[in-house]
C-alpha atoms as a PDB file:
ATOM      1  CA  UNK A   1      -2.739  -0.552  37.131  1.00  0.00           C
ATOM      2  CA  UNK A   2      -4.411  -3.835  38.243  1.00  0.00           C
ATOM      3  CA  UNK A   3      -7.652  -2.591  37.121  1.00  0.00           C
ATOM      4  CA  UNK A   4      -6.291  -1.104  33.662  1.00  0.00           C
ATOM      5  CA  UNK A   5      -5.153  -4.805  33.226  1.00  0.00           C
ATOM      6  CA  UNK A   6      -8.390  -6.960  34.530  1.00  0.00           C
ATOM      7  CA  UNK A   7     -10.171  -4.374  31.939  1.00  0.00           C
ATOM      8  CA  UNK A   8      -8.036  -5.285  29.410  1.00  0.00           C
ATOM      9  CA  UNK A   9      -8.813  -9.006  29.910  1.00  0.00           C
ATOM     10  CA  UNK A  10     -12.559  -8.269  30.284  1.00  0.00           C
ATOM     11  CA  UNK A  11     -12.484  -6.814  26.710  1.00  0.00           C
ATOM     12  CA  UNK A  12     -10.005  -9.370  25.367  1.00  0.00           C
ATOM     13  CA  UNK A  13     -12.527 -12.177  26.611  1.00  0.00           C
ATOM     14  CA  UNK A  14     -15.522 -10.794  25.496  1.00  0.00           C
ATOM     15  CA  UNK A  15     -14.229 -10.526  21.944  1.00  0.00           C
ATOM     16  CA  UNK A  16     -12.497 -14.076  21.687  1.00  0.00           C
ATOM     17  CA  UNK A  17     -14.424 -16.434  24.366  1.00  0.00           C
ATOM     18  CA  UNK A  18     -12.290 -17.100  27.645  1.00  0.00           C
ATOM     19  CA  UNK A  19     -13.236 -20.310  29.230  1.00  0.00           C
ATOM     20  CA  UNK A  20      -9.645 -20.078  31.321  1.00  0.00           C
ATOM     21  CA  UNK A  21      -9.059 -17.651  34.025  1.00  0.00           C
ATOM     22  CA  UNK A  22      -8.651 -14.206  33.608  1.00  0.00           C
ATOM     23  CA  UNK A  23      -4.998 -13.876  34.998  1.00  0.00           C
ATOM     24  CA  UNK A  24      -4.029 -16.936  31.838  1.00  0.00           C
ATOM     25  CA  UNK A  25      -5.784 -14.969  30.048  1.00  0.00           C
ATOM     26  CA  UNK A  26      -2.800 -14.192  27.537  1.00  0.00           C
ATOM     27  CA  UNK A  27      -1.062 -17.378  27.682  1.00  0.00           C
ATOM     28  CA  UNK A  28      -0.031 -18.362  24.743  1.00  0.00           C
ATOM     29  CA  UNK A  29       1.818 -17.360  21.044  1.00  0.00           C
ATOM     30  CA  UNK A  30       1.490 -14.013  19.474  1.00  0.00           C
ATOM     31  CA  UNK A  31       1.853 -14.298  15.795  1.00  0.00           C
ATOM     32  CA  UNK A  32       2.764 -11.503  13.244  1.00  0.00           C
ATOM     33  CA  UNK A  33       0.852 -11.837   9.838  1.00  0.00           C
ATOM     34  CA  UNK A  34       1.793  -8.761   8.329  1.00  0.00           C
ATOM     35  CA  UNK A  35       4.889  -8.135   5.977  1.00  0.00           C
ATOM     36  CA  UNK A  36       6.905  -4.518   6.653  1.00  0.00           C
ATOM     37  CA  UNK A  37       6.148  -1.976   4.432  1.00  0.00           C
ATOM     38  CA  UNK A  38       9.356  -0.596   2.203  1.00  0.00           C
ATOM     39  CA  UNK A  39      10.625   0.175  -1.022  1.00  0.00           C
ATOM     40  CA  UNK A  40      10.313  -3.554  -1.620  1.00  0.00           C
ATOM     41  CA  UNK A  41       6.847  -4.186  -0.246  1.00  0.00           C
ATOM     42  CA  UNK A  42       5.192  -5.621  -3.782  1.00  0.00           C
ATOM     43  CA  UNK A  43       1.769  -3.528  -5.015  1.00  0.00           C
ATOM     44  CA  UNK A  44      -0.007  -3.998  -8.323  1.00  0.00           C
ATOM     45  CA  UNK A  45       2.151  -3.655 -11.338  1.00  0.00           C
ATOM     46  CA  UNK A  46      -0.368  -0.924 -12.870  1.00  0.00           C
ATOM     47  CA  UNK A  47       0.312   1.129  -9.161  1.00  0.00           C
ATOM     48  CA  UNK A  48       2.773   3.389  -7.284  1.00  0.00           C
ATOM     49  CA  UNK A  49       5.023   1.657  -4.684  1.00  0.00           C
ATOM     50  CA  UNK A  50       5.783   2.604  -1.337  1.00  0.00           C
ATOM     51  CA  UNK A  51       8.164   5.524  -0.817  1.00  0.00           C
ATOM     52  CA  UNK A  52       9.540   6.875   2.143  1.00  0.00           C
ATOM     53  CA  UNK A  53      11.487  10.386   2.842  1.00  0.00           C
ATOM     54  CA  UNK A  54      13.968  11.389   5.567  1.00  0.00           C
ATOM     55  CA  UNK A  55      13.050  14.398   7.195  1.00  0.00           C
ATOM     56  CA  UNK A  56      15.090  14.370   9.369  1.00  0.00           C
ATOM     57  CA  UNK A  57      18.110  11.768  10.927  1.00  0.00           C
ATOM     58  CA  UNK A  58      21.159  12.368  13.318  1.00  0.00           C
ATOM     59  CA  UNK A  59      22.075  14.459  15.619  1.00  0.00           C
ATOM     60  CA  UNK A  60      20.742  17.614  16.437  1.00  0.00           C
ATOM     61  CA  UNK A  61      22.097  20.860  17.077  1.00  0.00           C
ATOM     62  CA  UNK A  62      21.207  20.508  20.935  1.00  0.00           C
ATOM     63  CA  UNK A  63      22.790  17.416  21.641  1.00  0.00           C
ATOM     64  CA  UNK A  64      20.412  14.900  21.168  1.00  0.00           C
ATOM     65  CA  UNK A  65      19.836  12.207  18.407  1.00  0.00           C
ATOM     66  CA  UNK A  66      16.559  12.809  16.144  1.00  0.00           C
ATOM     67  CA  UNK A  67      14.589  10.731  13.387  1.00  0.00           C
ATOM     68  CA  UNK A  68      11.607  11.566  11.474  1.00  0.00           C
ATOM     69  CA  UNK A  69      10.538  10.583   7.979  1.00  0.00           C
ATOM     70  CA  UNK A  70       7.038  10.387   5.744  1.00  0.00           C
ATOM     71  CA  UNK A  71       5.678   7.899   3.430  1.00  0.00           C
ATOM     72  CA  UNK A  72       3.257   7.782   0.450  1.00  0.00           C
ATOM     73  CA  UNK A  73       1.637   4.863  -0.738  1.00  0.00           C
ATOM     74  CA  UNK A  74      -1.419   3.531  -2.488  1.00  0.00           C
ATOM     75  CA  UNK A  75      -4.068   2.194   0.244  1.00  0.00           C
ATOM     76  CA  UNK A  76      -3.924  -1.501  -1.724  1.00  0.00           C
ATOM     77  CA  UNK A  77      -0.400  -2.888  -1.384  1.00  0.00           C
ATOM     78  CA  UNK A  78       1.810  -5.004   0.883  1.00  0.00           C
ATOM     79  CA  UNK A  79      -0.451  -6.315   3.733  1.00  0.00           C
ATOM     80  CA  UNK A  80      -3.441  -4.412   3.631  1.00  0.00           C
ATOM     81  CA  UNK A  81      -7.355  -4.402   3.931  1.00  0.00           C
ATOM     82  CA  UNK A  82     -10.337  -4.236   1.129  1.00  0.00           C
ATOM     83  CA  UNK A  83     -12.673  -2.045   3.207  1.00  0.00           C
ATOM     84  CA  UNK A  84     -16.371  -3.208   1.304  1.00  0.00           C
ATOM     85  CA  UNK A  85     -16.545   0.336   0.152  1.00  0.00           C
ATOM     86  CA  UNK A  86     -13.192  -0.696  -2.486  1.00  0.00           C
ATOM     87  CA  UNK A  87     -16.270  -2.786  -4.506  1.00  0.00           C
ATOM     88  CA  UNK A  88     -19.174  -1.262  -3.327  1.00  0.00           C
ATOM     89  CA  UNK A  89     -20.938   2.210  -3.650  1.00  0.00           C
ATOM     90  CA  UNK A  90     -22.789   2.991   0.085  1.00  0.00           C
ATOM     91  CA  UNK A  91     -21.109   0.116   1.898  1.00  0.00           C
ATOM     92  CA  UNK A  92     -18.695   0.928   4.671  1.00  0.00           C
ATOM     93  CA  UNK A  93     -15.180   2.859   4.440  1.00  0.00           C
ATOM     94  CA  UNK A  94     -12.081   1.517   6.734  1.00  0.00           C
ATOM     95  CA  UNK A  95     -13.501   4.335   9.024  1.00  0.00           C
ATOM     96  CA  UNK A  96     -16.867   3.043   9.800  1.00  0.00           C
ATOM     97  CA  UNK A  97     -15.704  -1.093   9.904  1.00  0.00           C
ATOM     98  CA  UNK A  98     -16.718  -2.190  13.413  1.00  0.00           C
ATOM     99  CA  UNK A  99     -13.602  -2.914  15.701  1.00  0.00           C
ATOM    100  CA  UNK A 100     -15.863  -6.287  15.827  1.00  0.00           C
ATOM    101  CA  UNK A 101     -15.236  -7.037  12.707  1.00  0.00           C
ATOM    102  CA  UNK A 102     -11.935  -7.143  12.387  1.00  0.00           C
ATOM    103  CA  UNK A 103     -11.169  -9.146  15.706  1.00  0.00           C
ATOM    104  CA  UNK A 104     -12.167 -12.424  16.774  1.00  0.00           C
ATOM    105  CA  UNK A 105     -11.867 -16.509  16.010  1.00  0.00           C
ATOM    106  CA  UNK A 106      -9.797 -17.042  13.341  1.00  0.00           C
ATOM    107  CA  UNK A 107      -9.664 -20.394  11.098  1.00  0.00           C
ATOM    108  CA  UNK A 108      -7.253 -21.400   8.594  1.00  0.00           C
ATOM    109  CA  UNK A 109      -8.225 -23.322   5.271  1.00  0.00           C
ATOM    110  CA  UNK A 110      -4.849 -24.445   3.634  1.00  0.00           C
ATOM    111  CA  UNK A 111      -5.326 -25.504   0.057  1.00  0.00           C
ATOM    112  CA  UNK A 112      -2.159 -25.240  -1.528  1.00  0.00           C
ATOM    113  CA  UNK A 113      -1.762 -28.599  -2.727  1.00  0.00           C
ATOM    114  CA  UNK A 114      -4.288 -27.586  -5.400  1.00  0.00           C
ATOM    115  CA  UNK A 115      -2.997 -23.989  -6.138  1.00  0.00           C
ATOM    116  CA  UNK A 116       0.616 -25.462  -6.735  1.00  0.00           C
ATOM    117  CA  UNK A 117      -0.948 -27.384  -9.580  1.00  0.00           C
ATOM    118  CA  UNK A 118      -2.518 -24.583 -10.759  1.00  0.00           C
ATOM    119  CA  UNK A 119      -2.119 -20.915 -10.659  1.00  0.00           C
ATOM    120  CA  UNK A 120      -5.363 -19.335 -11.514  1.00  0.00           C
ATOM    121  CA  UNK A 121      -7.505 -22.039  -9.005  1.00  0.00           C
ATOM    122  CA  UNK A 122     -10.520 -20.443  -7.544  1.00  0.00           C
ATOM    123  CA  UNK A 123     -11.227 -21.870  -3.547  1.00  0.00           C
ATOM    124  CA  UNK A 124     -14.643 -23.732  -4.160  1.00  0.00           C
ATOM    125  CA  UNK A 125     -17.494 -24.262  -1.621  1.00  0.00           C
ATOM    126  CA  UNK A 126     -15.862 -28.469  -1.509  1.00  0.00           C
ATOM    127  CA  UNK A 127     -12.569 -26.593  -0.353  1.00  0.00           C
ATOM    128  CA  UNK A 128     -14.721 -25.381   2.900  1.00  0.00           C
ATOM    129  CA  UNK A 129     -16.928 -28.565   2.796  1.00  0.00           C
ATOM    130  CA  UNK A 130     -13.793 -30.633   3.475  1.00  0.00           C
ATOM    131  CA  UNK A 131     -12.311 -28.577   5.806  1.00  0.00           C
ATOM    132  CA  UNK A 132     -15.308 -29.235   8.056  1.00  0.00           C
ATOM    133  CA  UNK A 133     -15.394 -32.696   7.453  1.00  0.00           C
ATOM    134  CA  UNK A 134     -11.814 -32.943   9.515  1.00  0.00           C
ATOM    135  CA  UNK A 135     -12.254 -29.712  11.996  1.00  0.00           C
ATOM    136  CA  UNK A 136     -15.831 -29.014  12.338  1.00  0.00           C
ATOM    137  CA  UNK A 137     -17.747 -26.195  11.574  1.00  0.00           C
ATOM    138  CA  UNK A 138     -16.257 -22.783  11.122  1.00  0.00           C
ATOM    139  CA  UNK A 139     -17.768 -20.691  13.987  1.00  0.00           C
ATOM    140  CA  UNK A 140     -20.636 -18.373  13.125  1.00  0.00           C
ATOM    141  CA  UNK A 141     -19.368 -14.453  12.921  1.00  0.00           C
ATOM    142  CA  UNK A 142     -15.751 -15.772  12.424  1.00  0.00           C
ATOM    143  CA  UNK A 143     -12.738 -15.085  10.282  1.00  0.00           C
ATOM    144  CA  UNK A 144     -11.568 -17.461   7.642  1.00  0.00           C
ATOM    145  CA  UNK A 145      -8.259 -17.640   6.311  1.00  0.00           C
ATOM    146  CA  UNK A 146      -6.420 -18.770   3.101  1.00  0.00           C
ATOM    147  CA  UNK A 147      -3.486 -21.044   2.491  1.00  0.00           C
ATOM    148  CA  UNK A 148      -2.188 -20.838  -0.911  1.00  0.00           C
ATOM    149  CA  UNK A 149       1.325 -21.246  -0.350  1.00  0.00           C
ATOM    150  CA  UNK A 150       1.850 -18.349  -2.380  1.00  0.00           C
ATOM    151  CA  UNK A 151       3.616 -16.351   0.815  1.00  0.00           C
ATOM    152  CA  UNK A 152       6.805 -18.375   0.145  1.00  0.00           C
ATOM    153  CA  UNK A 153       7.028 -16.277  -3.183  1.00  0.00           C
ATOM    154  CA  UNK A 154       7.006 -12.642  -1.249  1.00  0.00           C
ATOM    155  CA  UNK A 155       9.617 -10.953  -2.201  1.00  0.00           C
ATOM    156  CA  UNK A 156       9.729 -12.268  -5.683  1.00  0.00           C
ATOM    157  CA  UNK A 157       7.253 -10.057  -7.838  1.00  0.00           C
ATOM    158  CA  UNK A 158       6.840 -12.136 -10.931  1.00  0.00           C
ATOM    159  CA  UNK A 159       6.403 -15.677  -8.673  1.00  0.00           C
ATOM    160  CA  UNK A 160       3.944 -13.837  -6.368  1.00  0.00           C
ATOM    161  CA  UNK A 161       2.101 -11.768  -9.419  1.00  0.00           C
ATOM    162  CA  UNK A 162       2.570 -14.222 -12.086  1.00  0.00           C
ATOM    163  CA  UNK A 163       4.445 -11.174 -13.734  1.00  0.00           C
ATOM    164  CA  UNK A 164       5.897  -8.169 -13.963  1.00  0.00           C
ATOM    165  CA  UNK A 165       4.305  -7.367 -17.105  1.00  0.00           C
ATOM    166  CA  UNK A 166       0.590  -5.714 -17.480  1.00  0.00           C
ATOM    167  CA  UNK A 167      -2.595  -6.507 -15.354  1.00  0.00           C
ATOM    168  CA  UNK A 168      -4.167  -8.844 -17.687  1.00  0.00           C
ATOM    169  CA  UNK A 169      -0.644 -11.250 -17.138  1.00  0.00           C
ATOM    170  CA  UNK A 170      -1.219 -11.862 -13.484  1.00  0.00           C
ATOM    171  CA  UNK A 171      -1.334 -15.611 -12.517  1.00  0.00           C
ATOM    172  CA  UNK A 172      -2.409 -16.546  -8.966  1.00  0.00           C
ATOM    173  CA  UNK A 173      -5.110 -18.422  -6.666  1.00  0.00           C
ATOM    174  CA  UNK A 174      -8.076 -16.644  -5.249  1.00  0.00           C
ATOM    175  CA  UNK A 175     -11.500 -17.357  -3.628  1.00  0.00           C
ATOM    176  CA  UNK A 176     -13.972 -18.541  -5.983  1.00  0.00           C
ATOM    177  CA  UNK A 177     -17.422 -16.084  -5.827  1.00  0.00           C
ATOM    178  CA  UNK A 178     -19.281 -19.031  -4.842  1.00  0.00           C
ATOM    179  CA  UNK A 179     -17.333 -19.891  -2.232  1.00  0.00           C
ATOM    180  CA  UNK A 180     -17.705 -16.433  -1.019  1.00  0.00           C
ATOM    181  CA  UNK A 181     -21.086 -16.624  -1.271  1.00  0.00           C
ATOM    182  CA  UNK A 182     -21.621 -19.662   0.650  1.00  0.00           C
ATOM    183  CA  UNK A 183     -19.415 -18.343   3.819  1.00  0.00           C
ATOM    184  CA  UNK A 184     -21.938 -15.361   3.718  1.00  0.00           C
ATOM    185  CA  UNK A 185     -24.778 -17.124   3.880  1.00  0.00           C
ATOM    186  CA  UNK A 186     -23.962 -20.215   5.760  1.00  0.00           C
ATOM    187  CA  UNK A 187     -21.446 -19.298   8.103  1.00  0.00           C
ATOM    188  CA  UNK A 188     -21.956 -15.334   8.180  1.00  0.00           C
ATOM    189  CA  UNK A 189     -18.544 -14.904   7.946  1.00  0.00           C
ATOM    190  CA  UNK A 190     -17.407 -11.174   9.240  1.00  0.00           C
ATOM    191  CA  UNK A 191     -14.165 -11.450   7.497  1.00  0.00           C
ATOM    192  CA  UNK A 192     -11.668 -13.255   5.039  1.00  0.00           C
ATOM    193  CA  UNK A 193      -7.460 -13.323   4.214  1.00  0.00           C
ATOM    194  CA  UNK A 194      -5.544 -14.459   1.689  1.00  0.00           C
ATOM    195  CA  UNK A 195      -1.549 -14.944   1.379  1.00  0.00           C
ATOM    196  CA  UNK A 196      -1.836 -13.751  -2.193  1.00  0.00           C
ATOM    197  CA  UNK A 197      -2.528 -10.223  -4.004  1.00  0.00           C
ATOM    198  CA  UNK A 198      -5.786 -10.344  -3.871  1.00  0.00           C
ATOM    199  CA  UNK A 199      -9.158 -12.173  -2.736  1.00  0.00           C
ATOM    200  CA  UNK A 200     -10.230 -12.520  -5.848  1.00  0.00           C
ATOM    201  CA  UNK A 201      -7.559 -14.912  -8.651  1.00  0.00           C
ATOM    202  CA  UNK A 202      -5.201 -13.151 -11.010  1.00  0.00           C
ATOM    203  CA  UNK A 203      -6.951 -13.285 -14.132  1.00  0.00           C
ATOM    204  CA  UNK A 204     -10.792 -12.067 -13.476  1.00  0.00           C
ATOM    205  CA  UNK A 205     -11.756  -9.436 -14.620  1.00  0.00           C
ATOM    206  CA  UNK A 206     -15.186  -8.482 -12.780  1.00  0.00           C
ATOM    207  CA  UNK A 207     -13.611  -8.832  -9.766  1.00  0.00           C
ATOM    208  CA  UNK A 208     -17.063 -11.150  -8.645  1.00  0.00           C
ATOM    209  CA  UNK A 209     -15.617 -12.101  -4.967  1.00  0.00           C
ATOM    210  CA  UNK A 210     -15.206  -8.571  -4.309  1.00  0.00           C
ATOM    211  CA  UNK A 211     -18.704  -7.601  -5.178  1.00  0.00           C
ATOM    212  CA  UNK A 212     -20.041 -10.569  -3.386  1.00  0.00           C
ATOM    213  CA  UNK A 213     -18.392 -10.349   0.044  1.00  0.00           C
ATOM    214  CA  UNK A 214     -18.430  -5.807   0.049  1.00  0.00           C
ATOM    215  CA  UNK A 215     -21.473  -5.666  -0.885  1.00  0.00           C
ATOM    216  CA  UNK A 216     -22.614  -7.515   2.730  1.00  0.00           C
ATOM    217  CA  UNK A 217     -19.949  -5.380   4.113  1.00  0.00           C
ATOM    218  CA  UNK A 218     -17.612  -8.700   4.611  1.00  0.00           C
ATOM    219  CA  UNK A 219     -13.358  -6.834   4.687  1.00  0.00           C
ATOM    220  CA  UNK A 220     -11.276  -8.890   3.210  1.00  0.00           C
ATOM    221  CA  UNK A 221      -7.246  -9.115   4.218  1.00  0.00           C
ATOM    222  CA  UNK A 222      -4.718  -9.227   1.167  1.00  0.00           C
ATOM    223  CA  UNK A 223      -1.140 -10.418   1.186  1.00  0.00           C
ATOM    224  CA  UNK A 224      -1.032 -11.875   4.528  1.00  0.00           C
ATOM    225  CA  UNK A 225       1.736 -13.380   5.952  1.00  0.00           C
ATOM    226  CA  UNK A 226       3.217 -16.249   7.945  1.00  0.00           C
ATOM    227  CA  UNK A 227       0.134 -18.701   7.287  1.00  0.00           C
ATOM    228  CA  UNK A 228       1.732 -21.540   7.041  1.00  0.00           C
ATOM    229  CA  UNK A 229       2.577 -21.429  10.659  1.00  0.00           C
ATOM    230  CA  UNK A 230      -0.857 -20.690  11.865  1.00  0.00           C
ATOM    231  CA  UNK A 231      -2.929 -23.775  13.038  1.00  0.00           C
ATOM    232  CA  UNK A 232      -6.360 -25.089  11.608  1.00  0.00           C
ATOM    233  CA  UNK A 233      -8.383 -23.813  14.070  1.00  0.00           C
ATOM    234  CA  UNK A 234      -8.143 -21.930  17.498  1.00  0.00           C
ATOM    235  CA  UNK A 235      -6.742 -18.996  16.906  1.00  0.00           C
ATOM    236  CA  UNK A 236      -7.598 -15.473  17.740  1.00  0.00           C
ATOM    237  CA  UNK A 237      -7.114 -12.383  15.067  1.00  0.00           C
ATOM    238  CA  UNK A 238      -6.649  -8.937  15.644  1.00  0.00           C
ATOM    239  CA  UNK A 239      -6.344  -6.928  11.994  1.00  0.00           C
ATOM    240  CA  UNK A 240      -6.098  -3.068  12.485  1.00  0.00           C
ATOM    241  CA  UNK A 241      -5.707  -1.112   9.538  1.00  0.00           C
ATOM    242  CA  UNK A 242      -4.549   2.549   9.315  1.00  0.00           C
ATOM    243  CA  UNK A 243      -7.946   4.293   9.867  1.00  0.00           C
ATOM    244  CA  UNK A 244      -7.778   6.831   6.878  1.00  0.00           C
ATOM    245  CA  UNK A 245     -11.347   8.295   6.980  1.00  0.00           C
ATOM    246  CA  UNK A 246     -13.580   7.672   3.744  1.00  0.00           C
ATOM    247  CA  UNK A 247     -10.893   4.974   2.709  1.00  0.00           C
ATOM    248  CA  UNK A 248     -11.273   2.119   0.136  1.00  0.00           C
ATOM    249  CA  UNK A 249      -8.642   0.408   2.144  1.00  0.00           C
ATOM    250  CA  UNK A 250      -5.669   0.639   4.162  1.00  0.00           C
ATOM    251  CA  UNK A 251      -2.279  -1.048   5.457  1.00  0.00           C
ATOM    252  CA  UNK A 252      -3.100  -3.660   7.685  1.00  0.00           C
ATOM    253  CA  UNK A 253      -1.147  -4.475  10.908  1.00  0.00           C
ATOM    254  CA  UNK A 254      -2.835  -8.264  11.825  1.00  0.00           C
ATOM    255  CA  UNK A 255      -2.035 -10.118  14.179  1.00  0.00           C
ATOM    256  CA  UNK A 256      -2.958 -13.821  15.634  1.00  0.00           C
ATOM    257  CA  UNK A 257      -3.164 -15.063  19.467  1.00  0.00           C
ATOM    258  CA  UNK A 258      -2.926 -18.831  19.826  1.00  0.00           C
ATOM    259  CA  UNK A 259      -4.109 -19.653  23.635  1.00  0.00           C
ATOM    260  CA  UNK A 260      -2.098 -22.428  25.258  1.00  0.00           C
END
């Protein structure tokens, strides 16, 4: 059992960095950043929701008490990853995403003082810039996060869409393509998240921060959750998404350690 655990550590450390000892390993605050999935759970207003079936619930003939149910849903909705295949032909599917690269140092850009003047802002490379300029470089090979604020409006389709109307209505913030760009090429960035609907903002139309991130085979997370409780820097991300073979994307379970 000892061993089971010490190899545990081993891999933990060798994906995040542990300077402390191997037995405080795992001291510190687990941190859910994924919303439940349920009839609820908000997709794109063009798309199918979630739906789940009982199959079977209560008890059985023999005594004992038995649940099982299924589920459909569309692979983009609730909290969920863009696999770079969703925006680009050849690139990989959630299958073929290395573990890699979807755990490891997480940082946490929060620039919703702008988007809550603004709906349709696009994150610009002076968004990152001055970031750094109080917290330091983001680590090479790292994952960056986005702070809207727009999580507080889960739950609430029209806030968090902009509307319940047709696609070409939707109002919210995204990551600008050049942005994008620059976290590709100057920070190699293995992954991004945003606490909105998607990476890219409401209104475009080409979709450009998609195409620039999948086509380098940079994931992105969408409608993540509990942000605003995650520090600046030093956390640790684990995002696991179901692993539906040949998939554009999936639900995402993700996850964030904060060592003490």
């Amino acid at each position: 059992m000892k061993i089971k655990y010490l190899s545990i550590v081993a891999l933990f450390c060798m994906a995040f960095g542990c300077s402390q000892k191997r037995e405080n390993a795992f001291s510190g605050e687990w941190m859910d950043l994924s919303y439940d999935f349920s009839e609820q759970t908000i997709y794109w207003v063009e798309s199918d929701g979630f739906k789940k079936e009982t199959v079977a619930e209560g008890q059985s003939e023999k005594g004992f008490y038995y649940s099982a149910y299924k589920f459909c849903t569309p692979e983009h909705g609730g909290t969920h990853l863009d696999a770079p295949r969703h925006f680009a032909d050849g690139r990989q599917t959630v299958d073929e995403i290395p573990l890699t690269n979807l755990i490891g140092a997480a940082v946490k850009i929060d620039v919703s003082a702008k988007t809550s003047a603004n709906r349709d802002y696009q994150i610009s490379v002076e968004d990152i810039t001055a970031w750094e300029i109080n917290h330091g470089a983001i680590p090479e090979a790292g994952i960056v996060l986005f702070q809207t604020g727009y999580g507080k409006f889960w739950g609430d389709r029209r806030q968090y869409m902009g509307t319940d109307g047709t696609a070409d209505q939707k109002h919210f913030p995204g990551l600008g393509k050049e942005a994008a760009q620059w976290l590709i090429a100057n920070r190699k960035v293995k992954a991004v998240g945003i606490d909105t609907a998607s990476i890219d903002f409401g209104q475009s139309q080409t979709f450009d921060t998609h195409v620039a991130l999948m086509t380098q085979n940079v994931s992105a997370f969408e409608n993540v959750a509990n942000l605003e409780k995650l520090p600046a820097k030093g956390a640790n991300v684990v995002a696991l998404p179901m692993k539906i073979k040949g998939g554009s994307g999936a639900p995402l379970r993700i996850v964030a350690f904060i060592p003490n």
